[in-house]
Protein backbone atom coordinates (compact mmCIF):
# COMPACT_ATOMS: atom_id res chain seq x y z
CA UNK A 1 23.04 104.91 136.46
CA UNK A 2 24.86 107.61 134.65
CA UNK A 3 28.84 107.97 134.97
CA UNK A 4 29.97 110.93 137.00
CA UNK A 5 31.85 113.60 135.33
CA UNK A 6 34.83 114.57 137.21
CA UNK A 7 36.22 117.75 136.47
CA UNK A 8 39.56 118.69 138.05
CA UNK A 9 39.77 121.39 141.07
CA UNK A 10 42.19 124.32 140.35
CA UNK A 11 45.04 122.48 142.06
CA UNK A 12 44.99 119.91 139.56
CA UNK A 13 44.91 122.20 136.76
CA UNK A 14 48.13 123.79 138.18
CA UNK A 15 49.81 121.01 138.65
CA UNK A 16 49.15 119.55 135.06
CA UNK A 17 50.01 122.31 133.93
CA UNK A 18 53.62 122.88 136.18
CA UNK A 19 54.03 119.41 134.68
CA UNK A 20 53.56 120.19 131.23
CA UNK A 21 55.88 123.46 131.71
CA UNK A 22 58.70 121.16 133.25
CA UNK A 23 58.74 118.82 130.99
CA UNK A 24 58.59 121.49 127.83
CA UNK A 25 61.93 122.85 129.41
CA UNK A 26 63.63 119.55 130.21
CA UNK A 27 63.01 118.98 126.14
CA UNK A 28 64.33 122.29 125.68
CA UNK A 29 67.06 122.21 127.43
CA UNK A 30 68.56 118.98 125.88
CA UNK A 31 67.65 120.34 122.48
CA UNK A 32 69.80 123.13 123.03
CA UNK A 33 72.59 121.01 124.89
CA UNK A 34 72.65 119.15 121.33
CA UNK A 35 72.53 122.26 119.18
CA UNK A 36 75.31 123.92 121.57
CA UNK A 37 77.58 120.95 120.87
CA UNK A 38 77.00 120.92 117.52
CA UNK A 39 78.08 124.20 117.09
CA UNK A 40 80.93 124.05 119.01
CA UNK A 41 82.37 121.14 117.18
CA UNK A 42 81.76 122.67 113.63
CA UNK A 43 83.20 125.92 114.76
CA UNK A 44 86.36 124.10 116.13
CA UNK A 45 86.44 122.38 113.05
CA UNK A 46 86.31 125.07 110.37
CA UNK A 47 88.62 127.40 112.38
CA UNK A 48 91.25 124.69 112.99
CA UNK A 49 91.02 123.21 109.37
CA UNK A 50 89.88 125.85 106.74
CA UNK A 51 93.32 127.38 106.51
CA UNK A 52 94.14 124.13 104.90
CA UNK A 53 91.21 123.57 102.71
CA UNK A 54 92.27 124.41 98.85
CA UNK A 55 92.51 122.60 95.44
CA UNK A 56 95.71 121.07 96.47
CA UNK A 57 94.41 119.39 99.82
CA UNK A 58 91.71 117.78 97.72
CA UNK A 59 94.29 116.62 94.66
CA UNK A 60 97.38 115.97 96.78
CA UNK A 61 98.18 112.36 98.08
CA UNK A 62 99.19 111.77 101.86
CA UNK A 63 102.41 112.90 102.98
CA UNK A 64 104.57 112.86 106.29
CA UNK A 65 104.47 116.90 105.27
CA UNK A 66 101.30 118.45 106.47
CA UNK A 67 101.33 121.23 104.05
CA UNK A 68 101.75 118.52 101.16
CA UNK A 69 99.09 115.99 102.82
CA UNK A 70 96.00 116.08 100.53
CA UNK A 71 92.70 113.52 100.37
CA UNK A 72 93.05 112.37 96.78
CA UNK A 73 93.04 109.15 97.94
CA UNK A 74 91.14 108.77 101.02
CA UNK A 75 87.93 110.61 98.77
CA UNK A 76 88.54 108.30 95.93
CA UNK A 77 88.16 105.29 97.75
CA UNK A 78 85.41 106.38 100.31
CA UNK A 79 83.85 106.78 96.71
CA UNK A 80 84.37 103.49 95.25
CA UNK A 81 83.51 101.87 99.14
CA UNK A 82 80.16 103.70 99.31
CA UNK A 83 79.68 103.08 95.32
CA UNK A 84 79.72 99.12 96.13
CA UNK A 85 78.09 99.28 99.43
CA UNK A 86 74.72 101.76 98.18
CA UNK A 87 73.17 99.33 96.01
CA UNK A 88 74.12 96.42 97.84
CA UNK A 89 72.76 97.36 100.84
CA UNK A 90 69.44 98.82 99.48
CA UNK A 91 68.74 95.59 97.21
CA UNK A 92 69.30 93.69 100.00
CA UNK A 93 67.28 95.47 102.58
CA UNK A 94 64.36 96.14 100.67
CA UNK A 95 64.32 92.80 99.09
CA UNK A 96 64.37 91.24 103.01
CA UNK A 97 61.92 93.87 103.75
CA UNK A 98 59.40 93.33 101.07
CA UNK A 99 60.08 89.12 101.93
CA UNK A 100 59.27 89.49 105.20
CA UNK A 101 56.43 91.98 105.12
CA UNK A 102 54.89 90.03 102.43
CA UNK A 103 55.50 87.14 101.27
CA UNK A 104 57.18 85.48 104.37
CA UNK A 105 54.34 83.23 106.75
CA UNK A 106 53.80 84.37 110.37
CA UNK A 107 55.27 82.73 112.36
CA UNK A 108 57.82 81.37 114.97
CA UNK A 109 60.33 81.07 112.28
CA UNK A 110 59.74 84.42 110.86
CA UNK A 111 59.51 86.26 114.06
CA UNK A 112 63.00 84.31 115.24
CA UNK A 113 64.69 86.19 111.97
CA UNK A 114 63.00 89.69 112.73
CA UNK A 115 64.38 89.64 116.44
CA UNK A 116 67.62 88.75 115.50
CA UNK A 117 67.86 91.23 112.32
CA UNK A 118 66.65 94.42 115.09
CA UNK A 119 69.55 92.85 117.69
CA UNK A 120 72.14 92.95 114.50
CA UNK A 121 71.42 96.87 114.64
CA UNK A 122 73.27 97.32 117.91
CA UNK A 123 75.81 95.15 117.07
CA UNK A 124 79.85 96.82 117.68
CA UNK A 125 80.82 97.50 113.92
CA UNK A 126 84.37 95.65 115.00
CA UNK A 127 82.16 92.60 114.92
CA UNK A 128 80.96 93.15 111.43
CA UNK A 129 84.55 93.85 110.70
CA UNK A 130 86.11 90.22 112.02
CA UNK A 131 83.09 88.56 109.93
CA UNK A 132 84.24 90.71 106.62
CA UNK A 133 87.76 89.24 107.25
CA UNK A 134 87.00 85.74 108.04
CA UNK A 135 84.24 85.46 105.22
CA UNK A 136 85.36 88.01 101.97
CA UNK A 137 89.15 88.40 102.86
CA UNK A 138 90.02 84.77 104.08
CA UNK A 139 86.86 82.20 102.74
CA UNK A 140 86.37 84.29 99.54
CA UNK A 141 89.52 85.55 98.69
CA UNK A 142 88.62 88.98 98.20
CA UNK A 143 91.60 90.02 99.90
CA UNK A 144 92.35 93.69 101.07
CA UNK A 145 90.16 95.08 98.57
CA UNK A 146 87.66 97.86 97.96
CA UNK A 147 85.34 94.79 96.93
CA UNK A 148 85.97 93.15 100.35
CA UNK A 149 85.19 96.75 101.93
CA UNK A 150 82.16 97.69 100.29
CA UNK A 151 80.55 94.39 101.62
CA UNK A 152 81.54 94.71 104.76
CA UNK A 153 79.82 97.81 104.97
CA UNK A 154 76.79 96.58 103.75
CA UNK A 155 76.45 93.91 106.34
CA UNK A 156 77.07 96.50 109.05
CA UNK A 157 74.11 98.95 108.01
CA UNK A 158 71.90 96.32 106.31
CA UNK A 159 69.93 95.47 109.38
CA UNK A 160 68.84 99.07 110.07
CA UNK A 161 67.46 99.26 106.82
CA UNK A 162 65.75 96.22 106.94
CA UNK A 163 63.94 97.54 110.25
CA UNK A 164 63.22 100.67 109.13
CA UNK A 165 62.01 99.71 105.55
CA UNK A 166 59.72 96.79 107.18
CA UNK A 167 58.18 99.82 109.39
CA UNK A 168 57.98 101.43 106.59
CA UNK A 169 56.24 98.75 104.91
CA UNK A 170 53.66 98.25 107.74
CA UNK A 171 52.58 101.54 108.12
CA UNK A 172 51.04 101.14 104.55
CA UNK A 173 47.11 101.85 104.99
CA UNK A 174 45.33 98.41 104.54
CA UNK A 175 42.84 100.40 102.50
CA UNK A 176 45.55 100.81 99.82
CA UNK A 177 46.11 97.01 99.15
CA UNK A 178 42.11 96.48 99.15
CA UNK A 179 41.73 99.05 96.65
CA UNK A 180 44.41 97.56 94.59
CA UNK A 181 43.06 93.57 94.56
CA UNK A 182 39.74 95.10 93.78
CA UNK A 183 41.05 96.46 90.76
CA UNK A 184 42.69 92.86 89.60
CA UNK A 185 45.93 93.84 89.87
CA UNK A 186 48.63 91.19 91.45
CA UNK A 187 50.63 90.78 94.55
CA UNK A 188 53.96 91.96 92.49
CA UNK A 189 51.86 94.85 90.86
CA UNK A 190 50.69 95.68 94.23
CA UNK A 191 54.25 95.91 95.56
CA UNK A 192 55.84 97.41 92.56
CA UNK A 193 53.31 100.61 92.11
CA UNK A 194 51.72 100.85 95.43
CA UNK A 195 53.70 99.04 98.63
CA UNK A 196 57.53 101.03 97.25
CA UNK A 197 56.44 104.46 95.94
CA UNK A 198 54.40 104.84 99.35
CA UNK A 199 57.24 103.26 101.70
CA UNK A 200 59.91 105.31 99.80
CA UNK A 201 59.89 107.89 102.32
CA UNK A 202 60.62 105.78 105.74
CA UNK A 203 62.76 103.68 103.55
CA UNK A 204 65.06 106.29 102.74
CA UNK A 205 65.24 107.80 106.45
CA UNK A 206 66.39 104.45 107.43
CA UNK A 207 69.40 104.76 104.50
CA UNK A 208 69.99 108.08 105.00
CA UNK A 209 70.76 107.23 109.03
CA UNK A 210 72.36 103.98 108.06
CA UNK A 211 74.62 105.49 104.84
CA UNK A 212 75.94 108.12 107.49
CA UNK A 213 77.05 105.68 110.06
CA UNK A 214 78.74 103.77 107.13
CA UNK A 215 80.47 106.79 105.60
CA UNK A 216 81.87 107.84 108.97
CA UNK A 217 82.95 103.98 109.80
CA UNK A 218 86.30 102.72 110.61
CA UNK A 219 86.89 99.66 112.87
CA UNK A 220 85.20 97.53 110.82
CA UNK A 221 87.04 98.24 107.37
CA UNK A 222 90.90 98.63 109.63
CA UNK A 223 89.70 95.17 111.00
CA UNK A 224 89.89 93.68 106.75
CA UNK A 225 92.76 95.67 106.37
CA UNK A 226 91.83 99.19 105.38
CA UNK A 227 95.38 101.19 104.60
CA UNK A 228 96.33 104.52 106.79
CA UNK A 229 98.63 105.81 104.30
CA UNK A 230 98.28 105.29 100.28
CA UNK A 231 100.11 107.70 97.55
CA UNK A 232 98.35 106.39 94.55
CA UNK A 233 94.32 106.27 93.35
CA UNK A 234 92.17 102.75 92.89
CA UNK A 235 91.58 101.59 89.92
CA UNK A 236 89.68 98.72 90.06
CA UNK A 237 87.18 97.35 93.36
CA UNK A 238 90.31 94.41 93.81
CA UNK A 239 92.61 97.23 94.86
CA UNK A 240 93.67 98.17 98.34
CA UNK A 241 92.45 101.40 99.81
CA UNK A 242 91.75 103.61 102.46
CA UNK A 243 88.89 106.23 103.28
CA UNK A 244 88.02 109.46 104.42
CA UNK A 245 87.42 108.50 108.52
CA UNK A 246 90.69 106.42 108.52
CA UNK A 247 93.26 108.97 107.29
CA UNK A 248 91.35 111.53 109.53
CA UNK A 249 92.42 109.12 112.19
CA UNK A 250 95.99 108.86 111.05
CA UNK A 251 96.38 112.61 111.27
CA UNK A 252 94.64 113.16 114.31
CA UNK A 253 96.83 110.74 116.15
CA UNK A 254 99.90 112.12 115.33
CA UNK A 255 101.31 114.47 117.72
CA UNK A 256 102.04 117.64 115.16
CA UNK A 257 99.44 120.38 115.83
CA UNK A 258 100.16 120.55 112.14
CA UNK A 259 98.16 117.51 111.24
CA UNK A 260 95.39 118.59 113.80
CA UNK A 261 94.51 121.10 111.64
CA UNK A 262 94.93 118.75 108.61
CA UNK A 263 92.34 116.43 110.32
CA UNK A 264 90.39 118.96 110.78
CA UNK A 265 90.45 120.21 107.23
CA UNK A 266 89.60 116.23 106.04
CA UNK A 267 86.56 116.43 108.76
CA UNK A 268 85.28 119.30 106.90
CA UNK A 269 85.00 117.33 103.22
CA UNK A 270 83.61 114.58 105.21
CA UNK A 271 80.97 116.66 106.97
CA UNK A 272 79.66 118.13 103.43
CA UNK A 273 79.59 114.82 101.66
CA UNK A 274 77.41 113.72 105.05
CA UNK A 275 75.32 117.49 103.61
CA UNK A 276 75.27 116.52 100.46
CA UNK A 277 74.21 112.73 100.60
CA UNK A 278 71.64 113.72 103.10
CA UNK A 279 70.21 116.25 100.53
CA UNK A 280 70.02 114.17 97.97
CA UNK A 281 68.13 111.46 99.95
CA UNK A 282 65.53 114.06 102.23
CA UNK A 283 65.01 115.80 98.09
CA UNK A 284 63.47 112.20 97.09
CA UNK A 285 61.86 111.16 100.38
CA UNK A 286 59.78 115.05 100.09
CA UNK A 287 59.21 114.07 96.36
CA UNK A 288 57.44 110.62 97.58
CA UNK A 289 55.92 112.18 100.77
CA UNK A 290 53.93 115.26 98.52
CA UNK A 291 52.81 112.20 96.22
CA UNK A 292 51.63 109.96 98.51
């Protein structure tokens, strides 16, 4: 016995398509809502802050003047942070990545560690923080140190880039690795010229969203000991510092409408390092995407 064919009455067909229109402007609308804040908070920004945005502001130290406060400082060590916390985070992630994807056995063991790694990814960055100080500050002896900082951060964005480079990994046609063994190569070759160059592109979109939260972080580097106010520049990764998000705080807190507009000028450098570390990254992840 053949299977009926049931084609929809016109009622159904404008109801489907009432749904579709409905939902199409619920998306729209929260697009917009999105885009609407987003332009209201750079527009607050750059009005409030340009005013104060010149060579000096970006080679002047902190000062209890707001027309003498400057970044110098705060950019330099955001630098040195994100310097140490980069590679660290990205060797690390992709290493647990590639472990796990390949190498690691199924089962209950494995599947206990990738639970807890995607749980890690929601975890309050003040948590991250207390660990930093109890294990480099205290255990280690790293003390209040850029060192101490840059690791900290890592720990707090490593477990979204394990996630998203094991996705990453995953999504890898099975094709690809069959094609590969049939040519002799070996599980490393396989992983060095096929598994990274193709997973570079959802690897990096997991470090670019990862990288941002980090730049933009500060309970978990005030928890180790992060300073608010510093007049001289780092030297070394054992020297104390401070970064871009926590003298933005500092400012914004005081009560001057002075230093609002300072804090707004510092939000502005932030938001174009955000631009152009984002750049950078999306630039590589089209290069990989056009290649494979």
């Amino acid at each position: 016995m053949k299977n009926k064919v049931v084609v929809p009455d016109e009622k159904q067909i404008s109801r489907r398509i009432t749904k579709n229109k409905l939902a199409q402007g619920i998306f729209f609308l929260a697009t917009l809502f999105g885009m609407v804040v987003l332009a209201t908070l750079i527009i607050r920004i750059f009005s409030q802050g340009i005013g104060y945005l010149n060579i000096d502001f970006l080679t002047n130290y902190a000062s209890r003047r707001p027309e003498d406060a400057g970044i110098k400082a705060a950019l330099l060590g955001t630098i040195w942070v994100m310097s140490i916390t980069i590679p660290v985070s990205l060797i690390l992630g992709v290493g647990t990545s590639i472990y796990l994807e390949e190498y690691a056995p199924k089962n209950k063991f494995t599947r206990f560690i990738e639970l807890n790694l995607a749980n890690l990814a929601g975890v309050p960055s003040v948590v991250f923080g207390l660990l930093g100080l109890t294990v480099f500050v205290r255990l280690l002896g790293m003390g209040r140190s850029i060192l101490a900082g840059g690791l900290t951060m890592s720990l707090l964005i490593l477990p979204v880039i394990v996630v998203a480079s094991k996705e990453a990994i995953r999504s890898i046609p099975q094709e690809q690795y069959e094609a590969a063994y049939a040519m002799g190569a070996t599980k490393w070759q396989i992983i060095r010229t096929v598994v990274l160059p193709a997973a570079t592109p959802g690897i990096l979109t997991g470090a670019i969203l990862s990288l941002s939260r980090g730049v933009g972080e500060t309970a978990s580097l005030l928890m180790i000991g992060a300073m608010t106010f510093i007049a001289y520049t780092p030297t070394s990764i054992l020297d104390s510092f401070t970064i871009l998000p926590i003298q933005i705080f500092s400012w914004a807190s005081r009560p001057q409408a002075e230093f609002q507009a300072v804090a707004a000028a510092g939000s502005i450098v932030l938001l174009i390092i955000l631009i152009l570390m984002n750049s950078l990254a999306i630039v590589i992840r089209n290069k990989y995407s056009k290649r494979y």
